[in-house]
PDB file of N, CA and C in Angstrom:
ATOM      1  N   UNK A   1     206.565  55.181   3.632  1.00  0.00           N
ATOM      2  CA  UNK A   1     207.139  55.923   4.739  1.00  0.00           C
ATOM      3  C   UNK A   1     207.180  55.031   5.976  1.00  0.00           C
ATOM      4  N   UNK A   2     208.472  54.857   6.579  1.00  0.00           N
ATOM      5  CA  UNK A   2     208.373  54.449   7.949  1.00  0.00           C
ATOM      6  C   UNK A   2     208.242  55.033   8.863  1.00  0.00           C
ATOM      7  N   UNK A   3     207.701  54.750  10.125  1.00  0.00           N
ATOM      8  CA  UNK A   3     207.482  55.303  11.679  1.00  0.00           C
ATOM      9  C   UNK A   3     208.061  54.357  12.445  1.00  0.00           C
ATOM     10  N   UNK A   4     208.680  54.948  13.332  1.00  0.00           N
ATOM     11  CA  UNK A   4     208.957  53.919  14.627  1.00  0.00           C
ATOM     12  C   UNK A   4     207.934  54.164  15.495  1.00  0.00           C
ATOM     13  N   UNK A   5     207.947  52.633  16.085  1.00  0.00           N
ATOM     14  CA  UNK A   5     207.065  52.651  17.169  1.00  0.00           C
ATOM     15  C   UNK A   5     207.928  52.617  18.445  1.00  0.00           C
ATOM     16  N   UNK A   6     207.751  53.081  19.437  1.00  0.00           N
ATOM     17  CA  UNK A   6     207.971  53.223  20.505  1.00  0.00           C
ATOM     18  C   UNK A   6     206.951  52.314  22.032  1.00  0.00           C
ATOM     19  N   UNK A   7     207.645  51.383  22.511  1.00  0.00           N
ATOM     20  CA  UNK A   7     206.585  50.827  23.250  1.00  0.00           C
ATOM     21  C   UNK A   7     206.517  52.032  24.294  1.00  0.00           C
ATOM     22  N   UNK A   8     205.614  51.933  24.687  1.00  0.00           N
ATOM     23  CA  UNK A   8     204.860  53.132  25.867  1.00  0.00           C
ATOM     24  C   UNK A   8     204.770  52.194  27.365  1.00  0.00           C
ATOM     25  N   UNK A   9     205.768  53.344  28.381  1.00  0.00           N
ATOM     26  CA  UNK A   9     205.567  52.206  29.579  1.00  0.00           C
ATOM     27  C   UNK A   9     204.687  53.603  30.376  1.00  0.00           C
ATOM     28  N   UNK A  10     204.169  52.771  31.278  1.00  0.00           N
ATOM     29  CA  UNK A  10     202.839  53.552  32.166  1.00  0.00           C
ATOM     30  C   UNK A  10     203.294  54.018  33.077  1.00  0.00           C
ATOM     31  N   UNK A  11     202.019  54.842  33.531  1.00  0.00           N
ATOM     32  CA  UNK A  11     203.098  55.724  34.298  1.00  0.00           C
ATOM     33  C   UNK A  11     203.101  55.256  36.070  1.00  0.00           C
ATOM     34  N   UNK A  12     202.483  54.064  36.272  1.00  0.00           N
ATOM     35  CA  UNK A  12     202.232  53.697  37.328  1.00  0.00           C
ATOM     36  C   UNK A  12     203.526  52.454  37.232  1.00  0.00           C
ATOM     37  N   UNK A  13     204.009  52.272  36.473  1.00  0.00           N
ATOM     38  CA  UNK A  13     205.001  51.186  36.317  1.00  0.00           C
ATOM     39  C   UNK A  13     204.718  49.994  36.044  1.00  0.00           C
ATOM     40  N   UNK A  14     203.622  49.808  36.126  1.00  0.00           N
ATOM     41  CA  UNK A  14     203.010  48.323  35.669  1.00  0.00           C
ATOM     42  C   UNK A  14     202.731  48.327  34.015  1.00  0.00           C
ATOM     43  N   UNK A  15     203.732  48.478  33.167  1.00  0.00           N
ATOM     44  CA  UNK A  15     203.605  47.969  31.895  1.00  0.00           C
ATOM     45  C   UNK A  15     203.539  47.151  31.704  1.00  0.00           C
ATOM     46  N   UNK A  16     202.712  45.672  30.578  1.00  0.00           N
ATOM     47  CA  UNK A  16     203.045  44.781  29.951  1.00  0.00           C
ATOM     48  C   UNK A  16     203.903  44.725  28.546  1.00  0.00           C
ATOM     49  N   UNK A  17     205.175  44.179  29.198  1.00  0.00           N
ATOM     50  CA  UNK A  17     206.257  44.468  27.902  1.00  0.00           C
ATOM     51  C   UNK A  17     205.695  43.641  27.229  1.00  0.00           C
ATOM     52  N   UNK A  18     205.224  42.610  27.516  1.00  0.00           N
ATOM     53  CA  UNK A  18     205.040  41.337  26.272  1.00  0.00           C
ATOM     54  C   UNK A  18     204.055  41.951  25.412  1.00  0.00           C
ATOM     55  N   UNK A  19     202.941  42.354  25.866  1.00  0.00           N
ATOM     56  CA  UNK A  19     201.735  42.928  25.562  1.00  0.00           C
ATOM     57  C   UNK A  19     201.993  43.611  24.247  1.00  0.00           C
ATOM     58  N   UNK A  20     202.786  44.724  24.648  1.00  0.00           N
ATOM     59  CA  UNK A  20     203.107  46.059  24.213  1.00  0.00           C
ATOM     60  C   UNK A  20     203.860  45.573  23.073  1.00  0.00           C
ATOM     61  N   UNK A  21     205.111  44.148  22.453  1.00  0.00           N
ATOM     62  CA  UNK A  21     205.659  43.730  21.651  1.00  0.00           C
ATOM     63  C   UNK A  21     204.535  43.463  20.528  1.00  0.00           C
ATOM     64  N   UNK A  22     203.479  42.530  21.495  1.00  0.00           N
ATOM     65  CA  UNK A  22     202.773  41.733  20.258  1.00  0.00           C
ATOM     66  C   UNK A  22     201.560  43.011  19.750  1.00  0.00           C
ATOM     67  N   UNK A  23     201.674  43.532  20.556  1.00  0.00           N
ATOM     68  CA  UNK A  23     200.753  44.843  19.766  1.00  0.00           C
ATOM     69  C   UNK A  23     201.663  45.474  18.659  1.00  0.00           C
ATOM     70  N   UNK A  24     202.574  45.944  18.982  1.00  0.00           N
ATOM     71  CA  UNK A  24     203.581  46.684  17.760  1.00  0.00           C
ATOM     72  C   UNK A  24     203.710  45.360  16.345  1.00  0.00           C
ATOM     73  N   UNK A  25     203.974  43.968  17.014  1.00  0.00           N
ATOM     74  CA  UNK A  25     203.944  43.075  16.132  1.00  0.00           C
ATOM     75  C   UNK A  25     202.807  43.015  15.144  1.00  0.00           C
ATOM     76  N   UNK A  26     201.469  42.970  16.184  1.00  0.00           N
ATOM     77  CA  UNK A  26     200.367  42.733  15.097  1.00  0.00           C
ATOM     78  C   UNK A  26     199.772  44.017  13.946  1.00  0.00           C
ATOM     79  N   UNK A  27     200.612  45.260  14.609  1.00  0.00           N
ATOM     80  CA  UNK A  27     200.528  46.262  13.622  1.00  0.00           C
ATOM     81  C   UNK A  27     201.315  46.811  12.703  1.00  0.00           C
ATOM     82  N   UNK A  28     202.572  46.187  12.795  1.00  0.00           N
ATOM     83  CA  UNK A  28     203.653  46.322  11.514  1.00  0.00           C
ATOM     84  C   UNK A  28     203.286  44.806  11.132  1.00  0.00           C
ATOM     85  N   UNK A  29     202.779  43.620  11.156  1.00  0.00           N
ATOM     86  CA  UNK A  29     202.783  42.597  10.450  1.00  0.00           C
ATOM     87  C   UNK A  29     203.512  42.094  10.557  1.00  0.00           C
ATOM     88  N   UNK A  30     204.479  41.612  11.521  1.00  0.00           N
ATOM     89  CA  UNK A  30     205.609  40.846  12.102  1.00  0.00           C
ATOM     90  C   UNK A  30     204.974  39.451  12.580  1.00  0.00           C
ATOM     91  N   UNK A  31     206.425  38.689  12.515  1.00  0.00           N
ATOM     92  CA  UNK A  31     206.344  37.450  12.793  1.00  0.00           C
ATOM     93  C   UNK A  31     207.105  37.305  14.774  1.00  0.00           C
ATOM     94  N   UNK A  32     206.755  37.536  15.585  1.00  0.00           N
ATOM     95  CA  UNK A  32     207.746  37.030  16.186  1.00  0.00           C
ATOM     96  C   UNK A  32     208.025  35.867  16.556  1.00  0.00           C
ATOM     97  N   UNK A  33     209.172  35.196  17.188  1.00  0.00           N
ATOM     98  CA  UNK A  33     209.604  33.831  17.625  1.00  0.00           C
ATOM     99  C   UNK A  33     210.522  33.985  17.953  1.00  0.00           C
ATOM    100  N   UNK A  34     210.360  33.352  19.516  1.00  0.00           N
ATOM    101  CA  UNK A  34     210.725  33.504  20.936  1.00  0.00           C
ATOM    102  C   UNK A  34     211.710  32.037  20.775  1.00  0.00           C
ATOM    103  N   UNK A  35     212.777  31.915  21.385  1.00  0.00           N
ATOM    104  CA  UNK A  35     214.093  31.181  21.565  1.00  0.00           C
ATOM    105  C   UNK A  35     214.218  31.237  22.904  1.00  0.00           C
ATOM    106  N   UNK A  36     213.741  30.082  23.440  1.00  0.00           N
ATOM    107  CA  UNK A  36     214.109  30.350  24.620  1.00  0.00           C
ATOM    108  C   UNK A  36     215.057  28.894  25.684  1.00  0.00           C
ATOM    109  N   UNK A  37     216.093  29.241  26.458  1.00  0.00           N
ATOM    110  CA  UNK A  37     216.905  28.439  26.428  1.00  0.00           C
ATOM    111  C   UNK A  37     217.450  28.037  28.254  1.00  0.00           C
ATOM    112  N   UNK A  38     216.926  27.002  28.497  1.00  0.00           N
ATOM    113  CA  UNK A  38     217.334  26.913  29.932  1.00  0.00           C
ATOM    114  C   UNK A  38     218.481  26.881  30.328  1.00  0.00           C
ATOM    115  N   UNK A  39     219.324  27.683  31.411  1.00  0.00           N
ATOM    116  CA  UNK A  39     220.964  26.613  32.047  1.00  0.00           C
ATOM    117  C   UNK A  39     220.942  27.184  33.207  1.00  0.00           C
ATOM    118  N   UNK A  40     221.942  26.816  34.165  1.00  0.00           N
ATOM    119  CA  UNK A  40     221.993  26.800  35.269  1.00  0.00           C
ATOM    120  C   UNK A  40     221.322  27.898  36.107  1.00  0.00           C
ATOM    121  N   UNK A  41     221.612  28.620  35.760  1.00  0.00           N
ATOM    122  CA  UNK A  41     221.318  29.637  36.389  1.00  0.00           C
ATOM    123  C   UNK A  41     219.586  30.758  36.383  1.00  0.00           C
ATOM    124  N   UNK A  42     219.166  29.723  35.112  1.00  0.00           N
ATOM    125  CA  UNK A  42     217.549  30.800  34.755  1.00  0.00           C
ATOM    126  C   UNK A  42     217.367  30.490  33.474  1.00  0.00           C
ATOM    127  N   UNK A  43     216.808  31.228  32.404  1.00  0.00           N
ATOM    128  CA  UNK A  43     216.783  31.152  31.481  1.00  0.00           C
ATOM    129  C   UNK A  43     217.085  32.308  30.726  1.00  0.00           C
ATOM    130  N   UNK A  44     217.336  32.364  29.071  1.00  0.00           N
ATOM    131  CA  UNK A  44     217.860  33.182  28.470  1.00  0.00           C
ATOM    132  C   UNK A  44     216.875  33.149  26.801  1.00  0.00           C
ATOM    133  N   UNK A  45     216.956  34.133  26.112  1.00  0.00           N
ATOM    134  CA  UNK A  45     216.139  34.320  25.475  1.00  0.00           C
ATOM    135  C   UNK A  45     216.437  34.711  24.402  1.00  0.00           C
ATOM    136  N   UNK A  46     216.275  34.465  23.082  1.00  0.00           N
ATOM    137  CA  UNK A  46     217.135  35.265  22.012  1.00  0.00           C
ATOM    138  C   UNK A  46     215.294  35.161  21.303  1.00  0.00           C
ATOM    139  N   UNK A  47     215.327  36.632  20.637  1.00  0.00           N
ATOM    140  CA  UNK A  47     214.174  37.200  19.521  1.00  0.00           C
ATOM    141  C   UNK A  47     214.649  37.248  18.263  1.00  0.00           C
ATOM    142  N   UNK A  48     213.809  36.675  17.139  1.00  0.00           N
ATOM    143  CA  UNK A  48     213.728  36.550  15.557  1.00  0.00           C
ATOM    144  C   UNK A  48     212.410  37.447  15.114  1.00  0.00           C
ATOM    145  N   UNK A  49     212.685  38.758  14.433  1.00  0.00           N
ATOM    146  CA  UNK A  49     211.486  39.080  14.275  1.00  0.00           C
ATOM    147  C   UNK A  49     211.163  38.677  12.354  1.00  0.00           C
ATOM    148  N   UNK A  50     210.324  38.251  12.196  1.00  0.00           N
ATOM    149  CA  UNK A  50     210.899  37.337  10.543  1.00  0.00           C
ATOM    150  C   UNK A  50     211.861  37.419  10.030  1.00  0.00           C
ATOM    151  N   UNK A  51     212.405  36.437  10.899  1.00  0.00           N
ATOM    152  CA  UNK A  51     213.341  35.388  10.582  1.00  0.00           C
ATOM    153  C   UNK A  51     214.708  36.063  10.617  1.00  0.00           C
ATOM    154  N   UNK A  52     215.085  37.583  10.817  1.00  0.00           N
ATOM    155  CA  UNK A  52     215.943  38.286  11.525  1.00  0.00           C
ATOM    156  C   UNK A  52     216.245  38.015  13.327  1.00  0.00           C
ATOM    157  N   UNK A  53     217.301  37.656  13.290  1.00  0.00           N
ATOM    158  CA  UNK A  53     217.688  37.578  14.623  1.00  0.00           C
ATOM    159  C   UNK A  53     217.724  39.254  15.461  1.00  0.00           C
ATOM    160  N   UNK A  54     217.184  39.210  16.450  1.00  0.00           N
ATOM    161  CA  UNK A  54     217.256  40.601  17.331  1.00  0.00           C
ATOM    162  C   UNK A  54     218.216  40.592  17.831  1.00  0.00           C
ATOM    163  N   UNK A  55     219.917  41.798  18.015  1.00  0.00           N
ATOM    164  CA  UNK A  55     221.153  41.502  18.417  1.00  0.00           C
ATOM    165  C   UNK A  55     221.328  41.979  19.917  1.00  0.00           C
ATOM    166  N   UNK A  56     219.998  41.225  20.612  1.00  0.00           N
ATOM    167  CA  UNK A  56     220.432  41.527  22.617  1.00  0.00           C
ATOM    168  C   UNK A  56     219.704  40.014  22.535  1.00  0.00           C
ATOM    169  N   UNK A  57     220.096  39.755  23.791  1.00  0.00           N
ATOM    170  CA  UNK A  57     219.495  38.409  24.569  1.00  0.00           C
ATOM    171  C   UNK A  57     219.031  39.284  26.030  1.00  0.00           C
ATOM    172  N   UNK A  58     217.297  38.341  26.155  1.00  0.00           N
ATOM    173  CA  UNK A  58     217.303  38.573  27.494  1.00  0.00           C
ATOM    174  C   UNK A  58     217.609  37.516  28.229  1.00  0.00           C
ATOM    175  N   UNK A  59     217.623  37.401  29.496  1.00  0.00           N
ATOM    176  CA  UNK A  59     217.838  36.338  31.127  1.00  0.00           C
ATOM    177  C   UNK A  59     216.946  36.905  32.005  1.00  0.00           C
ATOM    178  N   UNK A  60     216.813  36.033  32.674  1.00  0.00           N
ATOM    179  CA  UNK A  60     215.517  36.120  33.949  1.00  0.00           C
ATOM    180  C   UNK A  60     215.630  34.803  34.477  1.00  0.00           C
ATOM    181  N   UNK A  61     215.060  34.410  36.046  1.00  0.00           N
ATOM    182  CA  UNK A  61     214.445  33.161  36.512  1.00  0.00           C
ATOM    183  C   UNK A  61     213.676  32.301  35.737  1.00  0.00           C
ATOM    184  N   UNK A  62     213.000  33.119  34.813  1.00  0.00           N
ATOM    185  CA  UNK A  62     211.799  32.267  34.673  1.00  0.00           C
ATOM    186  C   UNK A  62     211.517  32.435  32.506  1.00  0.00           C
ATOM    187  N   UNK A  63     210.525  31.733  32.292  1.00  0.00           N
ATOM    188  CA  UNK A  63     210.630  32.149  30.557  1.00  0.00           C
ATOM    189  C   UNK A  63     210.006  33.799  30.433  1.00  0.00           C
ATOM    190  N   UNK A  64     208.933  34.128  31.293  1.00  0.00           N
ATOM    191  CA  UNK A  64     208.214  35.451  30.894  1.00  0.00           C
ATOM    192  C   UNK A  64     209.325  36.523  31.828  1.00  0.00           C
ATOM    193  N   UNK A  65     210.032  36.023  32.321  1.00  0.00           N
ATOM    194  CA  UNK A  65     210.881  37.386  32.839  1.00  0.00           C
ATOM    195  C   UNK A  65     212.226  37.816  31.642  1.00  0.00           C
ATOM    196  N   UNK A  66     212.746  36.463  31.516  1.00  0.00           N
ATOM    197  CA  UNK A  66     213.201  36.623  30.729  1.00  0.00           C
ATOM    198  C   UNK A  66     213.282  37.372  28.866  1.00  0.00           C
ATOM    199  N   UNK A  67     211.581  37.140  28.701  1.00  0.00           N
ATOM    200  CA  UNK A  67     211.154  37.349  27.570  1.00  0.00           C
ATOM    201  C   UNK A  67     210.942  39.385  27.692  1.00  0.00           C
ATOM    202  N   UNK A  68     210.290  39.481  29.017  1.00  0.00           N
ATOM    203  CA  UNK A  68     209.991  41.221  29.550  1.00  0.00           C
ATOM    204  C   UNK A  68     211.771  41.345  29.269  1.00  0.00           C
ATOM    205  N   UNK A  69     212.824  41.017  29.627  1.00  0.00           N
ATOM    206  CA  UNK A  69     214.183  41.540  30.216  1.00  0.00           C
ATOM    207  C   UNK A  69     214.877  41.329  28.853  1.00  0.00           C
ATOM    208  N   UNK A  70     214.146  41.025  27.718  1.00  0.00           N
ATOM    209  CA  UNK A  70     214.938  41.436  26.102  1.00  0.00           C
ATOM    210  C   UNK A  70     213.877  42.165  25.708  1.00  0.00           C
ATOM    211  N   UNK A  71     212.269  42.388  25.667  1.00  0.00           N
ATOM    212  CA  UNK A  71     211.790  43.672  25.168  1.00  0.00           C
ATOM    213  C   UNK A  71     212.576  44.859  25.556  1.00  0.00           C
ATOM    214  N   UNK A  72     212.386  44.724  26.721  1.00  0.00           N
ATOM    215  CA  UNK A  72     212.997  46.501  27.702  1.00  0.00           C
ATOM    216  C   UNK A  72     214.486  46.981  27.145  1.00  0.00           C
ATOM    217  N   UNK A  73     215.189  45.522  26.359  1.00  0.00           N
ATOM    218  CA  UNK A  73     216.732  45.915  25.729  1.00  0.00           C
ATOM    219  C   UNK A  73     216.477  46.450  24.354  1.00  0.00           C
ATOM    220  N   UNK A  74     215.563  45.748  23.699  1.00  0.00           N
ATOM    221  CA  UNK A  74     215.086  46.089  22.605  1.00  0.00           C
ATOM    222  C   UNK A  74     214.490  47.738  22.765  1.00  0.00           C
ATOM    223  N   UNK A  75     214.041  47.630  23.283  1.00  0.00           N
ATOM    224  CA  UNK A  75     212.992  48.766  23.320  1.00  0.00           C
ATOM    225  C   UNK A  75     214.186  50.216  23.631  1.00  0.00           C
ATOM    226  N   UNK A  76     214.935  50.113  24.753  1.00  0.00           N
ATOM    227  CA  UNK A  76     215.854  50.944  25.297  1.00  0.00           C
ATOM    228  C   UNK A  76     217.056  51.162  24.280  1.00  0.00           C
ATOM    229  N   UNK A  77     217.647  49.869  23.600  1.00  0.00           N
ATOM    230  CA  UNK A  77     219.215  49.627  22.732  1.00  0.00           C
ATOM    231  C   UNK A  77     218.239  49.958  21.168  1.00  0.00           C
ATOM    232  N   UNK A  78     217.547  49.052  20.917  1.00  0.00           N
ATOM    233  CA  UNK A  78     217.387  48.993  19.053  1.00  0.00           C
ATOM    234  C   UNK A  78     216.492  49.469  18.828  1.00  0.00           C
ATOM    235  N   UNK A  79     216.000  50.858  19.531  1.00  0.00           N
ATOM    236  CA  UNK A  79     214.445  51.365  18.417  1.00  0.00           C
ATOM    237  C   UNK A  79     214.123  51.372  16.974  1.00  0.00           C
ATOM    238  N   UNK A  80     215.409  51.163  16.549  1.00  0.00           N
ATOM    239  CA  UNK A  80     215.330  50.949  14.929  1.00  0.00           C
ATOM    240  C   UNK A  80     214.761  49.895  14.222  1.00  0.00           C
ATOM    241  N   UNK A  81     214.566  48.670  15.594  1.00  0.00           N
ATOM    242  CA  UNK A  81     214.223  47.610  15.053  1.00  0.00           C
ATOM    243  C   UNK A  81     212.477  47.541  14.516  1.00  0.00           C
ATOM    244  N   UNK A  82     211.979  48.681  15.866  1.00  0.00           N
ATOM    245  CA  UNK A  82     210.576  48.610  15.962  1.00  0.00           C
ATOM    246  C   UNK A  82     209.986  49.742  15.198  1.00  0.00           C
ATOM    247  N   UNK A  83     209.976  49.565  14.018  1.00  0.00           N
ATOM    248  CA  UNK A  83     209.015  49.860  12.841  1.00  0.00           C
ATOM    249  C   UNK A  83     207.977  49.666  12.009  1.00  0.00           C
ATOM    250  N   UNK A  84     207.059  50.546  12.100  1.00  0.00           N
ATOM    251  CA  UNK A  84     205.689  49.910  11.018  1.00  0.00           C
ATOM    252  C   UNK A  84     205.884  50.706   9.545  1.00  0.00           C
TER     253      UNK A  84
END
């Protein structure tokens, strides 16, 4: 039987998206690996969860904004992805 997981954001607004990934990761038994890609403007981010490509990219200034700004797509666009 599958369940989706749902990351849980707080109610004070200070969630850790990253956090909240590698927790769902380490409890369905996932691999993740982070792609992450500099250009002009910031950086951009593409997710493989074994060895499946995730179909959003995040962007941000920086690598961990970027990495929060494709959970929150994931999390919001593909709940289907996040299953134990």
């Amino acid at each position: 039987m599958t369940r989706r997981y749902v990351l849980q954001k707080s109610a004070d607004g200070s969630t850790d998206w990253l956090e909240e990934i590698e927790v769902w990761s380490q409890r369905a038994r996932k691999r993740l690996e982070w792609d992450i890609m500099k250009n002009e403007t910031g950086y951009t981010v593409r997710l493989t969860i074994d060895g499946s490509h995730v179909p959003v990219v995040g962007a941000g200034n920086s690598p961990r904004s970027a990495k929060v700004n494709l959970v929150q797509q994931v999390d919001r666009a593909e709940p289907a992805i996040l299953t134990i």
